[in-house]
Protein backbone atom coordinates (compact mmCIF):
# COMPACT_ATOMS: atom_id res chain seq x y z
CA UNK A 1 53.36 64.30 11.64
CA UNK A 2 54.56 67.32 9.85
CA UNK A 3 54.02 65.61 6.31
CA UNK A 4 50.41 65.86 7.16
CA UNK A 5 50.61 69.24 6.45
CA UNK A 6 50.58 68.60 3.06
CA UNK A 7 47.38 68.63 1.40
CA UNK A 8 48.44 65.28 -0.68
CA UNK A 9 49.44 63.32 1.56
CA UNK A 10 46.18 64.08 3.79
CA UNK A 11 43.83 63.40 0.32
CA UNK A 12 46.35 60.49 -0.01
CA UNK A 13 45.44 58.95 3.30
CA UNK A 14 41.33 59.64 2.52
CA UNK A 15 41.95 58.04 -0.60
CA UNK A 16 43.45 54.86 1.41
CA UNK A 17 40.73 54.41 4.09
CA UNK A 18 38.20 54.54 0.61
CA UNK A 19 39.45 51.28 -0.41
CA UNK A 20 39.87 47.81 0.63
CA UNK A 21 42.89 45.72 0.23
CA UNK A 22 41.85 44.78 -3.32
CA UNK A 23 41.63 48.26 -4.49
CA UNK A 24 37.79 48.20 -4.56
CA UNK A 25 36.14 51.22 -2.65
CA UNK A 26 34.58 50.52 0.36
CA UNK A 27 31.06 51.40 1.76
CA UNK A 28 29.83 55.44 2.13
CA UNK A 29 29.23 54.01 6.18
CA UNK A 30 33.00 52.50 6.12
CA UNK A 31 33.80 55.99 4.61
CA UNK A 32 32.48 57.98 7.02
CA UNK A 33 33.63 55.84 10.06
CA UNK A 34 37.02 55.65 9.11
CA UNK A 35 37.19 59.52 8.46
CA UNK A 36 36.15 59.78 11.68
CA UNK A 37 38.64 58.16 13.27
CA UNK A 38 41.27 59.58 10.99
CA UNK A 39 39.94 63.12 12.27
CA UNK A 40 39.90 62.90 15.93
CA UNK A 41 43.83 61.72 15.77
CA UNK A 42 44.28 64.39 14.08
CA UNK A 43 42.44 66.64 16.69
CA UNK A 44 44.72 64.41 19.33
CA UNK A 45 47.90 65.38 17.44
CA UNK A 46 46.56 69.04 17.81
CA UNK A 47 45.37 69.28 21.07
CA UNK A 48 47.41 67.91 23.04
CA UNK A 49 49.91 66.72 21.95
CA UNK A 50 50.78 69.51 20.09
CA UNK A 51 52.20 68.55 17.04
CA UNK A 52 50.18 70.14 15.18
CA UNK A 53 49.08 73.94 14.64
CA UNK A 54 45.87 72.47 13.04
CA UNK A 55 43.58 69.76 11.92
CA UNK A 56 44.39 69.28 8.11
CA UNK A 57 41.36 68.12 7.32
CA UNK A 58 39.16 71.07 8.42
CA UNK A 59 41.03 72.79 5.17
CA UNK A 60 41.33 69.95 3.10
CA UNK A 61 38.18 69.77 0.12
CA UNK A 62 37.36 66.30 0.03
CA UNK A 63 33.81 65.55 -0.31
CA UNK A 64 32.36 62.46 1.79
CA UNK A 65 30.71 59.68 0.14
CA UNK A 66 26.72 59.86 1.10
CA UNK A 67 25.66 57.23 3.73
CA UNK A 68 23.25 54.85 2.51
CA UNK A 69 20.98 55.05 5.29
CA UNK A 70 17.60 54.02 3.92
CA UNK A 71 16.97 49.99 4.02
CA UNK A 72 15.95 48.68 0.76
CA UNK A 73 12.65 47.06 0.32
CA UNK A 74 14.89 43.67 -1.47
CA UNK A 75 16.48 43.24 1.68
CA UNK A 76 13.42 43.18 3.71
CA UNK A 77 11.82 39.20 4.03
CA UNK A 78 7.86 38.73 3.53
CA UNK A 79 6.45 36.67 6.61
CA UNK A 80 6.17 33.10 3.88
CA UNK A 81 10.09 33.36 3.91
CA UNK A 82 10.47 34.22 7.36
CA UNK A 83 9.04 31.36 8.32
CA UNK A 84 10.93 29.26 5.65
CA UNK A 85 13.56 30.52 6.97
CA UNK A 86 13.24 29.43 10.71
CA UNK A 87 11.81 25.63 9.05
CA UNK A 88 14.74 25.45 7.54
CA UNK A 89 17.07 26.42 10.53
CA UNK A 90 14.76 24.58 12.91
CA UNK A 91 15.88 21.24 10.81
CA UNK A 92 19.62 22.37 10.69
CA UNK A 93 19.95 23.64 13.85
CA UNK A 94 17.04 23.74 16.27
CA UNK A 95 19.01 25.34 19.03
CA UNK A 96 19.26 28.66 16.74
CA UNK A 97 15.29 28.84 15.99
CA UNK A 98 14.90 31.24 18.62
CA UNK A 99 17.91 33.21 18.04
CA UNK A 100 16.95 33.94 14.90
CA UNK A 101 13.11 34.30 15.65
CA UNK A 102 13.87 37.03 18.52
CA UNK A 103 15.33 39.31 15.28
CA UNK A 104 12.29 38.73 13.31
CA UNK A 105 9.12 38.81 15.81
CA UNK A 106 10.67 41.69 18.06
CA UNK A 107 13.02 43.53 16.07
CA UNK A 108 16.33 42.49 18.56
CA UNK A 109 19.33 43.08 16.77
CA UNK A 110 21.83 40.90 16.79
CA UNK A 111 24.28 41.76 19.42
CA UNK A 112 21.11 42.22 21.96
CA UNK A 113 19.83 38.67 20.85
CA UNK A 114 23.13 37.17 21.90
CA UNK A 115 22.91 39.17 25.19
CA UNK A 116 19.39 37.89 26.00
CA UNK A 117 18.72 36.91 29.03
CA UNK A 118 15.77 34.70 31.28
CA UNK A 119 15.83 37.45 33.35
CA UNK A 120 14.51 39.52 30.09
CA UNK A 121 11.90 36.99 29.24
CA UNK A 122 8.20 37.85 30.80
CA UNK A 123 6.34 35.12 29.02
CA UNK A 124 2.38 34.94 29.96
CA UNK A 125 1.30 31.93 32.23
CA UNK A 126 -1.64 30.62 29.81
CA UNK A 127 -0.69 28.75 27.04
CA UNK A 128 -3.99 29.20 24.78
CA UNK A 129 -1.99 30.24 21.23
CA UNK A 130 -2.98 33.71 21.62
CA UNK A 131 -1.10 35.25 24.62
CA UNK A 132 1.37 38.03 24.51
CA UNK A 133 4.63 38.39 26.06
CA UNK A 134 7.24 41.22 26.83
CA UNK A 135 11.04 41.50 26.68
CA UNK A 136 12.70 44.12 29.06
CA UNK A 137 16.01 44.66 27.18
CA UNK A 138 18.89 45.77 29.10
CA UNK A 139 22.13 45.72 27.07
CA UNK A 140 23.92 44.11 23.91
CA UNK A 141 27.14 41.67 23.43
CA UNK A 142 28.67 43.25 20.99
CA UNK A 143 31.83 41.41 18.90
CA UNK A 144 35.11 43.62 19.36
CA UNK A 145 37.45 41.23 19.48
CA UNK A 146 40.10 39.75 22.17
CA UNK A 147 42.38 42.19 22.10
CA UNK A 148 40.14 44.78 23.03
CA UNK A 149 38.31 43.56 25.76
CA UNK A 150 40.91 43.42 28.36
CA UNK A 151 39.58 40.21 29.45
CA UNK A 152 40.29 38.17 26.17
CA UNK A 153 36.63 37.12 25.42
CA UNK A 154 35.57 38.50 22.01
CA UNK A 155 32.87 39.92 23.02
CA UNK A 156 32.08 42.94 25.52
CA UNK A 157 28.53 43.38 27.68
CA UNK A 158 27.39 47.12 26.92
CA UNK A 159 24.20 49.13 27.26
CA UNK A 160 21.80 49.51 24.28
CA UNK A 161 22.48 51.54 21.76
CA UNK A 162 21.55 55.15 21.63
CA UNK A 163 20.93 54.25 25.51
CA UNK A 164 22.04 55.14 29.23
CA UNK A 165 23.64 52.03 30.89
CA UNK A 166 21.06 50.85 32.84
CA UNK A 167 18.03 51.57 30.91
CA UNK A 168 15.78 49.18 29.98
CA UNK A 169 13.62 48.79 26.52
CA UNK A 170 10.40 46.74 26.60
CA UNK A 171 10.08 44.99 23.28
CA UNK A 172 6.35 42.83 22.95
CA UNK A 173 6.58 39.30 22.12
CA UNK A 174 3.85 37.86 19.81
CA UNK A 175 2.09 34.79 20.38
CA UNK A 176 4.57 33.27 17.69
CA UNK A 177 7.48 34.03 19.45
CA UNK A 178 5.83 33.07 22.88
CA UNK A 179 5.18 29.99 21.59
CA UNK A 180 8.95 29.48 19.98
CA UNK A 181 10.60 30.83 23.19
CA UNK A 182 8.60 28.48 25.81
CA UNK A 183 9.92 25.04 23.51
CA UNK A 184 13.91 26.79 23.35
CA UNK A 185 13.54 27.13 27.24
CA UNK A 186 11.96 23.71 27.67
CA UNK A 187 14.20 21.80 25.68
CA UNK A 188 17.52 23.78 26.23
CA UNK A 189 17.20 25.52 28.99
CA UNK A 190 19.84 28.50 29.92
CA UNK A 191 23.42 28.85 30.65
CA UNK A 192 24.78 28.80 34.19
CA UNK A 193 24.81 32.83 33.64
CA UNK A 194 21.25 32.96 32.19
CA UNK A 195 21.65 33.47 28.45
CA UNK A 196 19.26 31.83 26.23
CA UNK A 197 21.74 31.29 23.29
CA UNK A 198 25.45 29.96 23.95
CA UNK A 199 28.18 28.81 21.40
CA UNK A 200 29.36 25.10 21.52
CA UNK A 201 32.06 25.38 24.16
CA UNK A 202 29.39 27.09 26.40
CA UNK A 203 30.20 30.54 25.81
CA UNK A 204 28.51 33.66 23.86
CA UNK A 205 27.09 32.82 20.64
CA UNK A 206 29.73 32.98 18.01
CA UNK A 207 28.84 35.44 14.34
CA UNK A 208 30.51 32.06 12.59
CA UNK A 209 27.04 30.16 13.14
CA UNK A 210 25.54 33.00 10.98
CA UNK A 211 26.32 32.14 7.42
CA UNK A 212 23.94 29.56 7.49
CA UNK A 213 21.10 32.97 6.79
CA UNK A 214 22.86 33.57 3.04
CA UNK A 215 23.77 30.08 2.56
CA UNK A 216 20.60 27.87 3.11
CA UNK A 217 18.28 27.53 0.42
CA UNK A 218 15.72 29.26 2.61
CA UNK A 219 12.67 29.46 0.79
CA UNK A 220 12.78 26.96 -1.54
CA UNK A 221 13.75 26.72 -5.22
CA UNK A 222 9.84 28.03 -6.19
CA UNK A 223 10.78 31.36 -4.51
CA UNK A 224 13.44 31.69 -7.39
CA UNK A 225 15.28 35.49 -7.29
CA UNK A 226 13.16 36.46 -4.21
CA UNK A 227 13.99 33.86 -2.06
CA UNK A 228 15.35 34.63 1.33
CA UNK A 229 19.10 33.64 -0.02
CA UNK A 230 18.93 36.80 -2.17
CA UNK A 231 17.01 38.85 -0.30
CA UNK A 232 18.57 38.68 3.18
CA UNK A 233 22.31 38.29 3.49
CA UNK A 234 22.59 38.97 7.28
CA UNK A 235 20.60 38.35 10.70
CA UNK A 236 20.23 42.13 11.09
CA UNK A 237 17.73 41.79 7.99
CA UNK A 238 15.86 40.45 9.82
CA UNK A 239 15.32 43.23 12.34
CA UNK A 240 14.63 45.32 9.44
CA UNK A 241 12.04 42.95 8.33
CA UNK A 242 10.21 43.41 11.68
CA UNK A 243 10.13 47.50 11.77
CA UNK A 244 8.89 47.72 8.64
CA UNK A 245 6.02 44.82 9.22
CA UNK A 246 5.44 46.90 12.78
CA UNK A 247 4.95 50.10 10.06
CA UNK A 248 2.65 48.50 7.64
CA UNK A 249 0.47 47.17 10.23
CA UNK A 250 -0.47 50.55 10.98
CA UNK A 251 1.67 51.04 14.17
CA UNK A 252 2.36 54.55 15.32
CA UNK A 253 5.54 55.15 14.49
CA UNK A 254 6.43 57.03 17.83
CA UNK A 255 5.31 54.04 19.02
CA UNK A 256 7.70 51.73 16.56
CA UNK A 257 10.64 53.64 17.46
CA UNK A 258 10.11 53.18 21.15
CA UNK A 259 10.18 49.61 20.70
CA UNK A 260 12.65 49.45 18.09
CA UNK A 261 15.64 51.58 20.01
CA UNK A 262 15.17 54.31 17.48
CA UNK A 263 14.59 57.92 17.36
CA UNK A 264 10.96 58.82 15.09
CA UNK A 265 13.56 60.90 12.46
CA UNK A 266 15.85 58.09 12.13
CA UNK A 267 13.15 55.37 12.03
CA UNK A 268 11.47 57.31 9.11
CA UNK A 269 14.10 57.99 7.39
CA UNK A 270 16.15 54.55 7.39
CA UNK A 271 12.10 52.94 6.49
CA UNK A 272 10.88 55.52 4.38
CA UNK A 273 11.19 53.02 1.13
CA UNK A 274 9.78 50.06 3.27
CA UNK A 275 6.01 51.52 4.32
CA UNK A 276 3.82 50.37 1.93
CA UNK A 277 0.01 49.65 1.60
CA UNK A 278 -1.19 52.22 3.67
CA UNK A 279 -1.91 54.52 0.90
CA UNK A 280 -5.52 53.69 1.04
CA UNK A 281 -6.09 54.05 4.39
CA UNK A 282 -4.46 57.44 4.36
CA UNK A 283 -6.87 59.02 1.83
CA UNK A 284 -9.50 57.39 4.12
CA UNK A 285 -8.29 59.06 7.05
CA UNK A 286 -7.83 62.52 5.07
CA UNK A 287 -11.51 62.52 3.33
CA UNK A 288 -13.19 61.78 7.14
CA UNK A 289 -11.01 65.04 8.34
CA UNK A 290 -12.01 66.96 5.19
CA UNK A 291 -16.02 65.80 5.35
CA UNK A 292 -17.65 68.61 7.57
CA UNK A 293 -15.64 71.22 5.21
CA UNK A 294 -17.04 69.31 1.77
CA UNK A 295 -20.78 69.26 3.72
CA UNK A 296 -21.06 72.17 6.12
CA UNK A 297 -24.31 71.82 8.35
């Protein structure tokens, strides 16, 4: 511990946790996470343990990489390869149509998909095409690992993020999804526990089935560089695709956060680039506000 007083081997050790095995720097998120970490050991060492006077870092000038926190507009799928997308996996893999539909009609992400619940599911009793639905949300599976569970299952039961354990977030499900949900419960039923979605031994969903989102030719070849395979890399993508379609449909974003599991600052800013189209509507909205001043009496 007392070499960390040095100042090189401290920017030594940033250095490291910048780059992956390979030598290839690692994401500004990765960054930041793993300076975290590195920091509060080194506030454990302090206090108290007592091994050191100080935390190095506090003196050390080492500037963190900047977070990449808005979501591009290239990663976010257009409804025509959304639903090439869930064609495609309903041929390959019907059982995951609804998995992967949950992420893009009601913005779950993935760990809360793989959570979900009958018990979440309020699905409308008519069956006329046009009937809405809600999901009650109450917590997330989220991949850890075995060896640090306790229980040596891979994945551990938590609340939502950014949320107290037991609260709940209602999420609406549109007719689309209604429709997709009442065939995956009809045909498949749920576990013995209630989950919707269960790997092939009858457990929680394994990330290995997800792949198949980068490596289908989702889309088709006519798509060519904007098909889904480019575009959208990872379920979570999905979930992005669905905030910012909530956006540009004119939602309130108060109300977009609320269903999303965001705060309105965070929402904004991660789906600032992603709004679009509204432009129009805005000036609309500003010349009926400006009217009485531009025609007094």
């Amino acid at each position: 511990m007392s070499a960390l007083a040095d100042e090189a081997v401290v920017l030594g050790t940033l250095k490291g946790i910048s780059r992956t095995l390979t030598g290839k720097t690692v994401s500004g998120t990765t960054i930041a996470r793993k300076r975290a970490v590195f920091y509060n050991i080194l506030d454990y060492a302090v206090s108290p343990a007592k091994l050191l006077t100080s935390n190095p870092l506090i003196s050390v000038k080492w500037k963190t990489p900047k977070v990449a926190e808005e979501v591009s507009p290239r990663r976010v799928v257009n409804p025509q390869q959304a639903a090439a997308l869930l064609t495609s996996v309903e041929k390959a893999m019907d059982q995951l149509t609804a998995f992967f539909a949950v992420m893009y009609y009601s913005a779950l992400r993935p760990a809360e998909a793989v959570d979900l619940t009958a018990d979440e599911i309020d699905l409308p009793e008519a069956e006329n095409g046009d009937e809405w639905g809600w999901l009650c949300l109450g917590g997330s599976a989220l991949a850890v690992g075995a060896d640090w569970t306790g229980n040596e299952k891979r994945r551990e039961s938590r609340e939502l993020k950014h949320r107290a354990r037991k609260a709940v977030r209602p999420v609406p499900i549109p007719p689309p999804l209604v429709a997709i949900l009442r065939g995956h419960l009809a045909e498949y039923g749920v576990s013995p526990d209630g989950h919707l979605f269960v790997g092939e031994r009858g457990g929680p969903l394994s990330e290995s089935v997800w792949p198949c989102l980068a490596e289908g030719p989702y889309g088709g070849p006519e798509q060519g560089r904007g098909s889904l395979t480019a575009r959208s890399a990872r379920p979570y993508d999905l979930r992005h695709a669905c905030v910012s379609t909530w956006l540009n449909a004119g939602v309130p974003a108060p109300q977009v956060a609320e269903w999303a599991g965001h705060s309105v600052n965070v929402l904004l800013r991660v789906y600032a680039k992603c709004i679009v189209g509204q432009d129009d509507l805005a000036r609309k909205l500003i010349a009926e506000a400006l009217s009485p001043l531009q025609n007094p009496g």
